[in-house]
Each structure stands twice: as C-alpha cells, then as structure tokens.
C-alpha atoms as a PDB file:
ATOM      1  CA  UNK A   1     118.587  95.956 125.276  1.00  0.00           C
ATOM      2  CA  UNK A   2     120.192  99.812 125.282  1.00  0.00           C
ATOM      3  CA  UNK A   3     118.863 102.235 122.280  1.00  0.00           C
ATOM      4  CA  UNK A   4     121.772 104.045 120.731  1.00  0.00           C
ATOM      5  CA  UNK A   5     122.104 107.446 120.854  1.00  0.00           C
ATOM      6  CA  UNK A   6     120.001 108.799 117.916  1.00  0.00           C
ATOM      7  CA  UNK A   7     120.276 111.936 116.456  1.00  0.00           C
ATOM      8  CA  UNK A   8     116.608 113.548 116.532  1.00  0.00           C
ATOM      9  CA  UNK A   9     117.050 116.889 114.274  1.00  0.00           C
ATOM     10  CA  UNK A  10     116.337 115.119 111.038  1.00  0.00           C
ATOM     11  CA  UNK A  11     113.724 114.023 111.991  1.00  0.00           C
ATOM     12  CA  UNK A  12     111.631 117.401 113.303  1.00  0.00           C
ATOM     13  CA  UNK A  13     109.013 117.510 110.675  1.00  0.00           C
ATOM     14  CA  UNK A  14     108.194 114.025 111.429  1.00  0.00           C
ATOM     15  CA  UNK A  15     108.049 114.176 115.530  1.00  0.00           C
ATOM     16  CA  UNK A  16     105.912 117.332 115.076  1.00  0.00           C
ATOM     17  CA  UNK A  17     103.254 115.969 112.802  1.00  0.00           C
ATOM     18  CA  UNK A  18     103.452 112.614 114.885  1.00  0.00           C
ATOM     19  CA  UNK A  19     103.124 114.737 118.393  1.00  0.00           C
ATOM     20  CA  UNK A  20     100.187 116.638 116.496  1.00  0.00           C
ATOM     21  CA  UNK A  21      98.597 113.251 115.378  1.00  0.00           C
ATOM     22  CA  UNK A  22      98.667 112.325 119.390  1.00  0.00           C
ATOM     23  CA  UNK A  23     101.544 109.520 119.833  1.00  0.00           C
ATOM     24  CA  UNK A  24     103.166 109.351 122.564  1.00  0.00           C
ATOM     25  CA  UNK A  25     106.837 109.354 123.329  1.00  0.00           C
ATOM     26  CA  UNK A  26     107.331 105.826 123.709  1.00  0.00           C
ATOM     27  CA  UNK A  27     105.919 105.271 120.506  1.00  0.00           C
ATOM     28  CA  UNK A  28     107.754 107.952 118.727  1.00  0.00           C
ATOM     29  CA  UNK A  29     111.307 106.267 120.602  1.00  0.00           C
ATOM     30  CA  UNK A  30     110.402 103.052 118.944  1.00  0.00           C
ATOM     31  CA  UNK A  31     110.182 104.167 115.329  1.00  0.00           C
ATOM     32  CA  UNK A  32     113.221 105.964 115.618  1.00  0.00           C
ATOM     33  CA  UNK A  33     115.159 103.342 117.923  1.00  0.00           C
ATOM     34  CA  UNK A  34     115.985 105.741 121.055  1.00  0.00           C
ATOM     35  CA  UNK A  35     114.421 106.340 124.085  1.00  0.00           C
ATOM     36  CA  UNK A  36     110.998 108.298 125.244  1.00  0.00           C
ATOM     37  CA  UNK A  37     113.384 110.750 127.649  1.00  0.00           C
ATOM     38  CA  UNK A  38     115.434 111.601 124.438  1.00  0.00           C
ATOM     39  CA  UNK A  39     112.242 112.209 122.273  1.00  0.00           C
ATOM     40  CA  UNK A  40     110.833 113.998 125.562  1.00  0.00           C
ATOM     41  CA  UNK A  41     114.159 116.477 125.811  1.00  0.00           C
ATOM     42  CA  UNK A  42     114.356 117.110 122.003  1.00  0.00           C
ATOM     43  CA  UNK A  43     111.051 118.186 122.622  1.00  0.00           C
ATOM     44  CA  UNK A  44     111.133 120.515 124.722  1.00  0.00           C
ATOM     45  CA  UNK A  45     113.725 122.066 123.678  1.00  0.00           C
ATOM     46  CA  UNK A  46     112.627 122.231 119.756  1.00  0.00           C
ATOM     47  CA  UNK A  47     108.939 123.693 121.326  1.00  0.00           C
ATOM     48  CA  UNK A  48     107.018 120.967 120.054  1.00  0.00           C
ATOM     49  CA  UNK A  49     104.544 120.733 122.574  1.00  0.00           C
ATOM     50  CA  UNK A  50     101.709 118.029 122.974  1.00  0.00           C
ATOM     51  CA  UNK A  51      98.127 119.231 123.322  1.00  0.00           C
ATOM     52  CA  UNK A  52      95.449 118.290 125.748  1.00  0.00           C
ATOM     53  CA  UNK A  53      92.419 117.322 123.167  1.00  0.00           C
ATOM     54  CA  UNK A  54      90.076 117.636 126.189  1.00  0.00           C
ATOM     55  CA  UNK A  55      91.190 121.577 126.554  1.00  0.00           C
ATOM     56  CA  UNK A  56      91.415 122.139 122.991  1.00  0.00           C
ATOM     57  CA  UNK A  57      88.278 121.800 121.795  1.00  0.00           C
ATOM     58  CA  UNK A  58      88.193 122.334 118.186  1.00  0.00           C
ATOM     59  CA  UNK A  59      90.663 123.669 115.951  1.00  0.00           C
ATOM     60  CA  UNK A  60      90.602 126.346 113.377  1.00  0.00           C
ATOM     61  CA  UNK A  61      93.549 127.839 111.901  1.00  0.00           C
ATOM     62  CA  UNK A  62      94.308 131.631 110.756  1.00  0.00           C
ATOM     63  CA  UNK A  63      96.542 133.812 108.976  1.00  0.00           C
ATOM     64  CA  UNK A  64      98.078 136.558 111.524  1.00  0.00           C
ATOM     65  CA  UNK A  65      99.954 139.832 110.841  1.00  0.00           C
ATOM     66  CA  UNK A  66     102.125 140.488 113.933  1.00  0.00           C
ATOM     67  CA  UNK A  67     102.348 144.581 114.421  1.00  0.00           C
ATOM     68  CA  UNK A  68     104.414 146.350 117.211  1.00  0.00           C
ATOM     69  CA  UNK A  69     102.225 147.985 119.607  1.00  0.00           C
ATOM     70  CA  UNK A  70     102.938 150.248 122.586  1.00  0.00           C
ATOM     71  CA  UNK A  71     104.588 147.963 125.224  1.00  0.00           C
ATOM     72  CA  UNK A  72     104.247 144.603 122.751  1.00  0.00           C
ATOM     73  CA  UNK A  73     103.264 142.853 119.533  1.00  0.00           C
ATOM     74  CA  UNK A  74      99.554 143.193 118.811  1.00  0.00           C
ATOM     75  CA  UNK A  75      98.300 140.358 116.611  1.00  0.00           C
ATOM     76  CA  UNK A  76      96.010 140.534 114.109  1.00  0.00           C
ATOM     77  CA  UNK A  77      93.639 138.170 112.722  1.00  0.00           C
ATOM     78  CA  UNK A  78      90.366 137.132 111.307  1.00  0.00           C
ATOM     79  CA  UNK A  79      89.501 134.114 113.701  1.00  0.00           C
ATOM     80  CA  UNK A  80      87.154 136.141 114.994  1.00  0.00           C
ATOM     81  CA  UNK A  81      84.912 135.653 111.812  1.00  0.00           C
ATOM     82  CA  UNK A  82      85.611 131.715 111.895  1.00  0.00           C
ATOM     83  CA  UNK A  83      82.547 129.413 113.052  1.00  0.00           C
ATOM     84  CA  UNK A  84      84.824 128.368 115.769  1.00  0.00           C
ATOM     85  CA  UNK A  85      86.097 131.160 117.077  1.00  0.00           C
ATOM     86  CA  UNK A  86      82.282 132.242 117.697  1.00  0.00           C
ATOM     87  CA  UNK A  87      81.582 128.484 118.837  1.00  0.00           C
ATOM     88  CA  UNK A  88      84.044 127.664 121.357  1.00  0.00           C
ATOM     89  CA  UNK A  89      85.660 131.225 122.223  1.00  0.00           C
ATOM     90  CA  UNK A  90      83.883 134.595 122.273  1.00  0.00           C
ATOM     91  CA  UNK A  91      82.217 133.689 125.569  1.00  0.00           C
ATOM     92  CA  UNK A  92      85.594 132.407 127.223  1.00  0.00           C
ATOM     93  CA  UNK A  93      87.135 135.463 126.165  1.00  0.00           C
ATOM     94  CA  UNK A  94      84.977 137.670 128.265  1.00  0.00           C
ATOM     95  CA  UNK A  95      86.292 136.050 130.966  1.00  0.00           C
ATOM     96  CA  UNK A  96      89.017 136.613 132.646  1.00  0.00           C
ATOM     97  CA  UNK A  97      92.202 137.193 130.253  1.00  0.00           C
ATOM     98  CA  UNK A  98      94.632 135.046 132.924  1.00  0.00           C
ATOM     99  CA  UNK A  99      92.336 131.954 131.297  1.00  0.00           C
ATOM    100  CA  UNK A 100      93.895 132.125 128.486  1.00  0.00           C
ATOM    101  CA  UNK A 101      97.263 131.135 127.583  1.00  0.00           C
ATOM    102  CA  UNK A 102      99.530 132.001 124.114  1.00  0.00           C
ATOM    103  CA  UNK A 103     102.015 129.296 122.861  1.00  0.00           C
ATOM    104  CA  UNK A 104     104.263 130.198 120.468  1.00  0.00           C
ATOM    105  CA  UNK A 105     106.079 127.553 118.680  1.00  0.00           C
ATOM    106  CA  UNK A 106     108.583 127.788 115.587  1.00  0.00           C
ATOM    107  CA  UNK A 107     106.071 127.538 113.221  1.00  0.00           C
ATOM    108  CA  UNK A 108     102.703 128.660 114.780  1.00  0.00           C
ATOM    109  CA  UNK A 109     100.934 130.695 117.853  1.00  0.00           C
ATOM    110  CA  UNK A 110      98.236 128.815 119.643  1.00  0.00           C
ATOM    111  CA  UNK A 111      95.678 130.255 122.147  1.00  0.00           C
ATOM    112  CA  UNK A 112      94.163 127.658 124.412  1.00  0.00           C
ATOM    113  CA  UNK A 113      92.104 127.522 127.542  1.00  0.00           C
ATOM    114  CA  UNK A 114      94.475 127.699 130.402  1.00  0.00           C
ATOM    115  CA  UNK A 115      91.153 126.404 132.907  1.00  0.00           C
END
C-alpha cells in the first residue's frame, strides 16, 4: 500500500495547530494520506517545530516590539509581569544565558529551557 505524493502547503495552518495539539507524524500522514517522512520534511523546512511538554513547562503568550539594538534586535515585552514568567522563569534566567534557547518560527518567537 504506497501513499501518493501529497502536496502539504495547503494544509500549513492545519499541521501547525495539529503539531501544537501534540500528534505525531504518523498520525498527521494518515489524515492527509502521505507518509510521516513527508510530514517530517515539510516540517522542517516550514519551521514548525514540535515541543517537548516536559521542557516547556507552562505557556504564556506576549505581545513583542522587535527594536534594532547595537550588534542585534532587542525584544521587548511584558512577560516579565505575567504569573508565569515569575513562576517558571525569573530564577532560570539568572542562570546561565547558554540555558536558554530562542526559536523563531513564521509566526511566533519562543524561549525555552535548553537544560
């Protein structure tokens, strides 16, 4: 039984949320009759990347203004007034800034706990 060769741009919007909601490849191949390494490649390549729920912890979402800064882009934000932000990261980020890693996707910039 060979998938045919599907054409995955379409359908984006739906592999993100359903990568977001936590299924995996193989199930995403089966709804759209391909295979996992196709939904895998269009993946990566489309920066739709799956997150470790273990590393995560929880999630809270904020508004940014990206500014150019000597040597960079400085991003500002007001996470740091969010419940979460003092919950789960003002003690991590004392640490050492190599912890922490930035993701930037099409449509949003993640920080998560690199260890």
């Amino acid at each position: 039984m060979g998938s045919r060769r599907v054409a995955l741009k379409p359908h984006a919007a739906k592999i993100r949320r359903w990568v977001d909601e936590g299924r995996s490849d193989e199930w995403i191949a089966q709804e759209l009759n391909t295979t996992p390494s196709s939904v895998q490649s269009f993946r990566s390549r489309n920066s739709i990347y799956r997150r470790d729920p273990v590393r995560r912890g929880q999630l809270s979402e904020h508004r940014a203004i990206l500014d150019l800064a000597e040597g960079g882009i400085l991003i500002k934000t007001d996470a740091r007034d969010s419940e979460v932000f003092t919950e789960e990261w003002k003690d991590y980020l004392r640490r050492d800034p190599a912890d922490l890693q930035l993701i930037v996707t099409q449509d949003r910039i993640y920080l998560e706990k690199a260890r």
